[in-house]
Protein backbone atom coordinates (compact mmCIF):
# COMPACT_ATOMS: atom_id res chain seq x y z
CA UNK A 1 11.52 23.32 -1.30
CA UNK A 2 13.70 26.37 -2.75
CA UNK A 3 11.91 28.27 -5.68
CA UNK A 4 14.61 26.49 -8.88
CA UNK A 5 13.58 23.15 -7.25
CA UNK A 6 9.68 24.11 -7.56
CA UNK A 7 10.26 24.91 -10.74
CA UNK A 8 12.01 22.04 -11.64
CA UNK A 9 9.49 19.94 -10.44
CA UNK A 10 6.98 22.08 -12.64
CA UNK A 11 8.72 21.99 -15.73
CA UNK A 12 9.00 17.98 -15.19
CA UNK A 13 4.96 18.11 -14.42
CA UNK A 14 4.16 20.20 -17.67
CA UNK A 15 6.56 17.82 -19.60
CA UNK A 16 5.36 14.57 -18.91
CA UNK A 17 1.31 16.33 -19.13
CA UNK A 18 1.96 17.62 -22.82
CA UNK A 19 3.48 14.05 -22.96
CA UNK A 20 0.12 12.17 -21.54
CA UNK A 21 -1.72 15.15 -24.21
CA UNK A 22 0.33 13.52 -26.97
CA UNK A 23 -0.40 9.52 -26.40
CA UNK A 24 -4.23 10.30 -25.60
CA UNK A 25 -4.44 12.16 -29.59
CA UNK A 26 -2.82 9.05 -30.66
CA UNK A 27 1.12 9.73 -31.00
CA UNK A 28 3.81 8.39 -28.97
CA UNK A 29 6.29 10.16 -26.91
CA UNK A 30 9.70 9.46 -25.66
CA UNK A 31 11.92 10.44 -22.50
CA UNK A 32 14.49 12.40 -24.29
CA UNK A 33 12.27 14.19 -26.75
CA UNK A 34 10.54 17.66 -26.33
CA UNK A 35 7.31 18.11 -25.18
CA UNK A 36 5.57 18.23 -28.32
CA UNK A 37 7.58 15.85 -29.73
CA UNK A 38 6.87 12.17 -30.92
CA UNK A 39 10.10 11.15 -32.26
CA UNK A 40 11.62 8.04 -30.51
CA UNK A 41 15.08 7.30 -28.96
CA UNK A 42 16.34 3.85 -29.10
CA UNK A 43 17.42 4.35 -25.57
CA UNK A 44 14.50 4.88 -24.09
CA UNK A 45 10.56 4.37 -24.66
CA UNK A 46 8.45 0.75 -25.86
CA UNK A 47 11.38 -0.58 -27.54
CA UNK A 48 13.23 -1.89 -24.19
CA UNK A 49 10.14 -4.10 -23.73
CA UNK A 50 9.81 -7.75 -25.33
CA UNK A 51 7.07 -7.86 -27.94
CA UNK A 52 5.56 -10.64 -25.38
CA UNK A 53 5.55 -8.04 -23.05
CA UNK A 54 3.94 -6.05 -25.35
CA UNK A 55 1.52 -8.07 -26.19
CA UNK A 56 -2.17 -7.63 -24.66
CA UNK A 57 -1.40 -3.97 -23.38
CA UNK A 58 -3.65 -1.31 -24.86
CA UNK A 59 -1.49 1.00 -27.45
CA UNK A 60 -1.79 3.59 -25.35
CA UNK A 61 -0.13 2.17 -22.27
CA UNK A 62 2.72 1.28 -24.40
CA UNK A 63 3.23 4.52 -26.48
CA UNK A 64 3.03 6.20 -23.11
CA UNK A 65 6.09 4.25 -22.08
CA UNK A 66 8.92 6.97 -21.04
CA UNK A 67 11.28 4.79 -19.16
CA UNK A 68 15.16 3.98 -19.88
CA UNK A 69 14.76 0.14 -19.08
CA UNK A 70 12.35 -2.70 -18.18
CA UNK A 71 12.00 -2.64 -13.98
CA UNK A 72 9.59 -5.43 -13.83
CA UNK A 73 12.21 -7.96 -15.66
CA UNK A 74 14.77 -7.34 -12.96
CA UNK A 75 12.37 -7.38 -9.71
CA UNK A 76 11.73 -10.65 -9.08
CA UNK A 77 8.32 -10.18 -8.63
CA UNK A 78 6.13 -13.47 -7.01
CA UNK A 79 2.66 -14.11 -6.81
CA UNK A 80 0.85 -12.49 -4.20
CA UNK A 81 3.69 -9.70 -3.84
CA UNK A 82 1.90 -5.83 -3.39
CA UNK A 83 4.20 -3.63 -5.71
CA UNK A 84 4.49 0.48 -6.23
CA UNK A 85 5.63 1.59 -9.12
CA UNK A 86 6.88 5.39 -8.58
CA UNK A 87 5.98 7.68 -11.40
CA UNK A 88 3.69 5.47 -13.37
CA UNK A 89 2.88 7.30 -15.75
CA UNK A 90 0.85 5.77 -18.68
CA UNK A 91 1.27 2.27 -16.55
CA UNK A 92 2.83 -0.38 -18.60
CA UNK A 93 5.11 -1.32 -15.60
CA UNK A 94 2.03 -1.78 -13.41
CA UNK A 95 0.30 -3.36 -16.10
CA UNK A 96 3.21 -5.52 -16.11
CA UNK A 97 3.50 -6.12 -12.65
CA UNK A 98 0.26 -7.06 -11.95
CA UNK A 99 -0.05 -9.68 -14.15
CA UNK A 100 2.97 -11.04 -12.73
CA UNK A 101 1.86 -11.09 -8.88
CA UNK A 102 -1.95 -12.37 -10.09
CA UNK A 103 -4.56 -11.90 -8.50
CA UNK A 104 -3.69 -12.40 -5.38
CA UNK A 105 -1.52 -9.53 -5.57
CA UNK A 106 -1.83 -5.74 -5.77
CA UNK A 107 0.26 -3.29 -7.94
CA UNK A 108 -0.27 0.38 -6.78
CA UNK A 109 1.27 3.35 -9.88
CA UNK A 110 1.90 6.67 -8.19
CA UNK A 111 2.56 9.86 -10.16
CA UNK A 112 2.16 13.23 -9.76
CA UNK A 113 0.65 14.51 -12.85
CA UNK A 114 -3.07 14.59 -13.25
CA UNK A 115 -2.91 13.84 -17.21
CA UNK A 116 -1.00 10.91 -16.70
CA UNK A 117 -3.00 9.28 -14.07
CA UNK A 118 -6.04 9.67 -16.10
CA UNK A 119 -4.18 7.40 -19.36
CA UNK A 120 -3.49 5.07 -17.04
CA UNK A 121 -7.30 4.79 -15.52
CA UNK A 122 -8.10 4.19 -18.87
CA UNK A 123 -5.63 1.40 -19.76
CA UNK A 124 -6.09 -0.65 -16.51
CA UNK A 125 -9.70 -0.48 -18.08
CA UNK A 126 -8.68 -1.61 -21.02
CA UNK A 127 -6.71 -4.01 -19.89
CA UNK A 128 -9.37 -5.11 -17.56
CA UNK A 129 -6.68 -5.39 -14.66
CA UNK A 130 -8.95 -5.60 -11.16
CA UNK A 131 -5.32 -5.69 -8.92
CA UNK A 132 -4.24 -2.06 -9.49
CA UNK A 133 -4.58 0.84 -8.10
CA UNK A 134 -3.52 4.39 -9.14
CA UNK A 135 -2.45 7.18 -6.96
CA UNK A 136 -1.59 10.95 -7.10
CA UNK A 137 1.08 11.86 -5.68
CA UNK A 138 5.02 12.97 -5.07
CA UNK A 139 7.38 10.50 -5.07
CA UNK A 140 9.33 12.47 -2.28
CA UNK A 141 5.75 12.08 0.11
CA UNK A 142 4.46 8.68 -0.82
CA UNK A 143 1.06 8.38 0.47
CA UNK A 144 1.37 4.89 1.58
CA UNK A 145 1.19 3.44 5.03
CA UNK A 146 4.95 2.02 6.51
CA UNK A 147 5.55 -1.52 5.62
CA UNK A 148 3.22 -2.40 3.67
CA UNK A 149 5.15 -3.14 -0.21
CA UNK A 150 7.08 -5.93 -0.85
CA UNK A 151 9.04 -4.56 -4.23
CA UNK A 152 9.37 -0.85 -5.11
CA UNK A 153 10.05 -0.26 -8.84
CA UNK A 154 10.53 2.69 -11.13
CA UNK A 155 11.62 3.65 -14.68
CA UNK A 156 14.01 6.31 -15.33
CA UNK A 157 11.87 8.92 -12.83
CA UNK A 158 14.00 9.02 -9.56
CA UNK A 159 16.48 11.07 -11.80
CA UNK A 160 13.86 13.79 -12.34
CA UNK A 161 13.37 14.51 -8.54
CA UNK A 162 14.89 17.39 -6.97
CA UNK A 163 15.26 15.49 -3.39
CA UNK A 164 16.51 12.04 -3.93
CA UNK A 165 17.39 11.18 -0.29
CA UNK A 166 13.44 11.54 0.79
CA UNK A 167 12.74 9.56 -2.22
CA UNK A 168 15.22 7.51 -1.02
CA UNK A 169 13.76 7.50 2.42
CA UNK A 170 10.07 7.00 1.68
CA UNK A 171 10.86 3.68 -0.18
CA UNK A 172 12.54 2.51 3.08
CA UNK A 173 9.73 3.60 4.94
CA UNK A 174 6.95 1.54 2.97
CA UNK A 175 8.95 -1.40 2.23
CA UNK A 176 8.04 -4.70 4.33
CA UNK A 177 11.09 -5.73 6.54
CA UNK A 178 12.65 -7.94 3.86
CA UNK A 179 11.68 -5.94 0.85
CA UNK A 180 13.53 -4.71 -2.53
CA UNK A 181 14.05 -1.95 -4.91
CA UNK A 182 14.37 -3.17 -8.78
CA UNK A 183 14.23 0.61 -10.52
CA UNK A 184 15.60 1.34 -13.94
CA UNK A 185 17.40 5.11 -13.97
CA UNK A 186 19.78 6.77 -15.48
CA UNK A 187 23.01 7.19 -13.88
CA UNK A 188 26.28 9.32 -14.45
CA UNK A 189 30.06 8.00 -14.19
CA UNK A 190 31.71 8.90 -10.96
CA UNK A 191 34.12 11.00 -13.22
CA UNK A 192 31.68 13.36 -14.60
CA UNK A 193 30.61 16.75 -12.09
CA UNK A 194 27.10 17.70 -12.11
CA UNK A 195 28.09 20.42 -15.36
CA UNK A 196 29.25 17.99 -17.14
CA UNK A 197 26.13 15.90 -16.66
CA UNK A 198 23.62 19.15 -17.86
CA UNK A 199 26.18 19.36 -20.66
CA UNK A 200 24.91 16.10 -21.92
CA UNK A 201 21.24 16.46 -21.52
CA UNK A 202 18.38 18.88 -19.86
CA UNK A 203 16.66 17.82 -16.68
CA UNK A 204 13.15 16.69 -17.87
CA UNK A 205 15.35 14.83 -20.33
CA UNK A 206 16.37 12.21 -17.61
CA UNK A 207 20.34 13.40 -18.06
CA UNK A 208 20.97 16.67 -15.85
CA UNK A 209 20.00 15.09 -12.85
CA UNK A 210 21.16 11.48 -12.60
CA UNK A 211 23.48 10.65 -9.68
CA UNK A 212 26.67 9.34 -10.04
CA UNK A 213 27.38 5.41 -9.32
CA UNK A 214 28.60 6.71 -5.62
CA UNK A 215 26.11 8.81 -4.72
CA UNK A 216 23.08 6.48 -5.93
CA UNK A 217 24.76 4.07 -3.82
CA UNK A 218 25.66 5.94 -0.96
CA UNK A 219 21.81 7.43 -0.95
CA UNK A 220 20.50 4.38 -0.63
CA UNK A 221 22.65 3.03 1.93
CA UNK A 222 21.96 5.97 3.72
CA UNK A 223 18.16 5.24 3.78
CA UNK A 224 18.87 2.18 5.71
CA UNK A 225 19.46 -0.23 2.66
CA UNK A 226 21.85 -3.04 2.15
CA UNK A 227 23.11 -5.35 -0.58
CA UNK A 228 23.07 -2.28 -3.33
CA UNK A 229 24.13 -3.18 -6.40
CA UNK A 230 23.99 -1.02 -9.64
CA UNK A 231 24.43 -2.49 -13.03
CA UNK A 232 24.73 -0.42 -15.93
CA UNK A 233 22.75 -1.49 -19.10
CA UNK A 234 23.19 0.29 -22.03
CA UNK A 235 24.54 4.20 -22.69
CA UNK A 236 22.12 7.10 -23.06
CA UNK A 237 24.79 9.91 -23.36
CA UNK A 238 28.74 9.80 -23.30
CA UNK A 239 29.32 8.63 -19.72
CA UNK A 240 25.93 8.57 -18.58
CA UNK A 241 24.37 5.08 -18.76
CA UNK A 242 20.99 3.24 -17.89
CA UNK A 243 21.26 1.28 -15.05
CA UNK A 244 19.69 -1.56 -13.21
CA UNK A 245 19.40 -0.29 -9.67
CA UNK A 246 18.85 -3.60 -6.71
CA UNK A 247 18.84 -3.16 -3.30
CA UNK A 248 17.02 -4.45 -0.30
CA UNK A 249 15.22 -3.75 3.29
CA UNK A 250 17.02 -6.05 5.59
CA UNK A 251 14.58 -8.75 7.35
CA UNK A 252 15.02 -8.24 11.05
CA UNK A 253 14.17 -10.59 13.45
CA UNK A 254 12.52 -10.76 17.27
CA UNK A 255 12.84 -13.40 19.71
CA UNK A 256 10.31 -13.91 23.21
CA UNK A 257 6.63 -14.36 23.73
CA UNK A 258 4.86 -13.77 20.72
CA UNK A 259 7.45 -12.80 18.15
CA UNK A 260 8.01 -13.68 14.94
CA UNK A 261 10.34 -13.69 12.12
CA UNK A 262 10.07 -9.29 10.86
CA UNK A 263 8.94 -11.16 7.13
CA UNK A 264 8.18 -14.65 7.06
CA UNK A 265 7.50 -16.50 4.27
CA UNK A 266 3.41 -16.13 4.89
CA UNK A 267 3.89 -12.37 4.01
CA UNK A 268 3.90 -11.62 7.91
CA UNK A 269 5.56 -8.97 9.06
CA UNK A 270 6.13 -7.52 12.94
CA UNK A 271 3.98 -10.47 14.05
CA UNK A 272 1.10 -9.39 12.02
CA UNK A 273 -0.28 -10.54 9.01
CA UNK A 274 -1.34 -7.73 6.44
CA UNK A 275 0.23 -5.62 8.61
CA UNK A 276 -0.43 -1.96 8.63
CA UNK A 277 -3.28 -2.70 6.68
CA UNK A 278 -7.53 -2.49 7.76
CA UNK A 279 -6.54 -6.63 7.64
CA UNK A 280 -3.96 -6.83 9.40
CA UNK A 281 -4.22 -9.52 12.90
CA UNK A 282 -1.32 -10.99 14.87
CA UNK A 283 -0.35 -14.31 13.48
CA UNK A 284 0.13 -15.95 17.14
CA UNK A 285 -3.81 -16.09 18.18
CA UNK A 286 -2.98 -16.00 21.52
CA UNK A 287 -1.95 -12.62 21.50
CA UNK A 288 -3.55 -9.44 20.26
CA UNK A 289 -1.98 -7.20 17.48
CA UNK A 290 -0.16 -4.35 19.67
CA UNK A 291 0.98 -7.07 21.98
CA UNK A 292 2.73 -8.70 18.64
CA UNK A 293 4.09 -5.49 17.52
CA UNK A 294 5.54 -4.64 21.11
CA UNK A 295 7.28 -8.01 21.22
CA UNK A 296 8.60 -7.72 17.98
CA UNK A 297 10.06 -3.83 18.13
CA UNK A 298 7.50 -3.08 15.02
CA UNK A 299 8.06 0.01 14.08
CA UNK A 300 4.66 0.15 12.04
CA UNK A 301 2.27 2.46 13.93
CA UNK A 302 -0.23 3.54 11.28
């Protein structure tokens, strides 16, 4: 990493820390706002959330919410279904998501900043929320084993990173064969250059980095993802926009002794149930769990 991109990433750290500050002394803070300050944009924050959503979350969770949409009403998200939510901040969206996947489901929050981590602690506390599970750290290195997350979601934080294709390659990488992306972000017309984009906005304030419609797709597609589709919600700046962002992992399949389908409707993958996990066992008992993995081409080592 070059020395503006570390301190990019810094002044994004130190921004969303002063932010954490801010909800923990009781104020609310807003992607779009300074550091120190509370005021709230329509665009972005609590607001895009239904007051059902709302609803049962402790204050804090919810005044912590940064984010330019609502990821976890687009994802689709099923019972059972293990889901990472990248930059997590306060953690309404994993708050969210783990009451939709119950408890036989996990939601994992990842962020890098120390501050933020600890709100969250303290709302899945509040919230008494036993699925969930809070990690530090980049979104770039995502210290997750491969294959193991069924839906990877995010609000309005890919933007802020100063390497989108690893970001873009590390959800690949710990997506199931057959898993999805539904991630909120803010993203630019094709039209505008990347001036034009700072123009309308700084970086910590979700605007100077968003991708264009083309390159967010053509990121993703280079990762190794299919059926991409990008929906713009609503308009943060003139001709940048909030967007719905879909795309999957394609479900491969294996044929011959011992295969099975790469994600089967049990929540199998490679042959193997749980797999890449301490649980994980080959779903044919004849067989042992390297000899499924061989016959299907699993790529999942760790």
């Amino acid at each position: 990493m070059n020395e503006q991109s570390s301190d990019l990433r810094e002044t994004v750290r130190q921004r969303y820390a002063a932010a954490a500050t801010i909800v923990t002394e009781g104020a609310a803070a807003c992607c779009g706002s300074g550091p120190t300050t509370v005021e709230v944009d329509a665009n972005f924050g609590s607001g895009l959330y239904d007051a059902d959503e709302r609803a049962g979350l402790p204050a804090e969770a919810v005044a912590a919410s940064l984010g330019c949409g609502n990821p976890t009403a687009v994802a689709e998200l099923r019972d059972g279904d293990r889901v990472l939510d990248l930059g997590s901040g306060g953690g309404i969206d994993v708050l969210l998501s783990a009451r939709r996947v119950g408890p036989t489901g996990k939601a994992y929050g990842l962020d890098m900043t120390e501050e933020m981590l600890a709100l969250a602690l303290a709302n899945a506390e509040k919230a008494g929320a036993g699925n969930v599970e809070f990690l530090k750290g980049s979104i770039e290195a995502i210290p997750l084993p491969a294959n193991t997350i069924d839906v990877v979601i995010s609000n309005c934080v890919i933007n802020l990173s100063v390497d989108k294709p690893a970001v873009f390659a590390e959800m690949f990488r710990v997506l199931r064969p057959g898993g999805r992306i539904g991630i909120s972000d803010v993203v630019a017309d094709d039209a505008l250059t990347s001036a034009q984009r700072a123009e309308r906005g700084d970086y910590v304030g979700c605007i100077a980095g968003a991708l264009s419609f083309t390159e967010y797709r053509a990121g993703l597609e280079a990762a190794g993802f299919t059926d991409v589709g990008i929906t713009p919600t609503h308009a943060v700046a003139d001709g940048m926009h909030s967007a719905i962002v879909r795309a999957t992992k394609a479900a491969t399949t294996a044929t011959g002794p011992g295969a099975q389908a790469a994600h089967a409707a049990d929540g199998s993958c490679c042959g193997v149930s749980a797999c890449c996990t301490p649980a994980e066992e080959a779903v044919d008992p004849t067989v042992g769990v390297d000899e499924a993995k061989s016959a299907a081409g699993c790529g999942c080592t760790s």
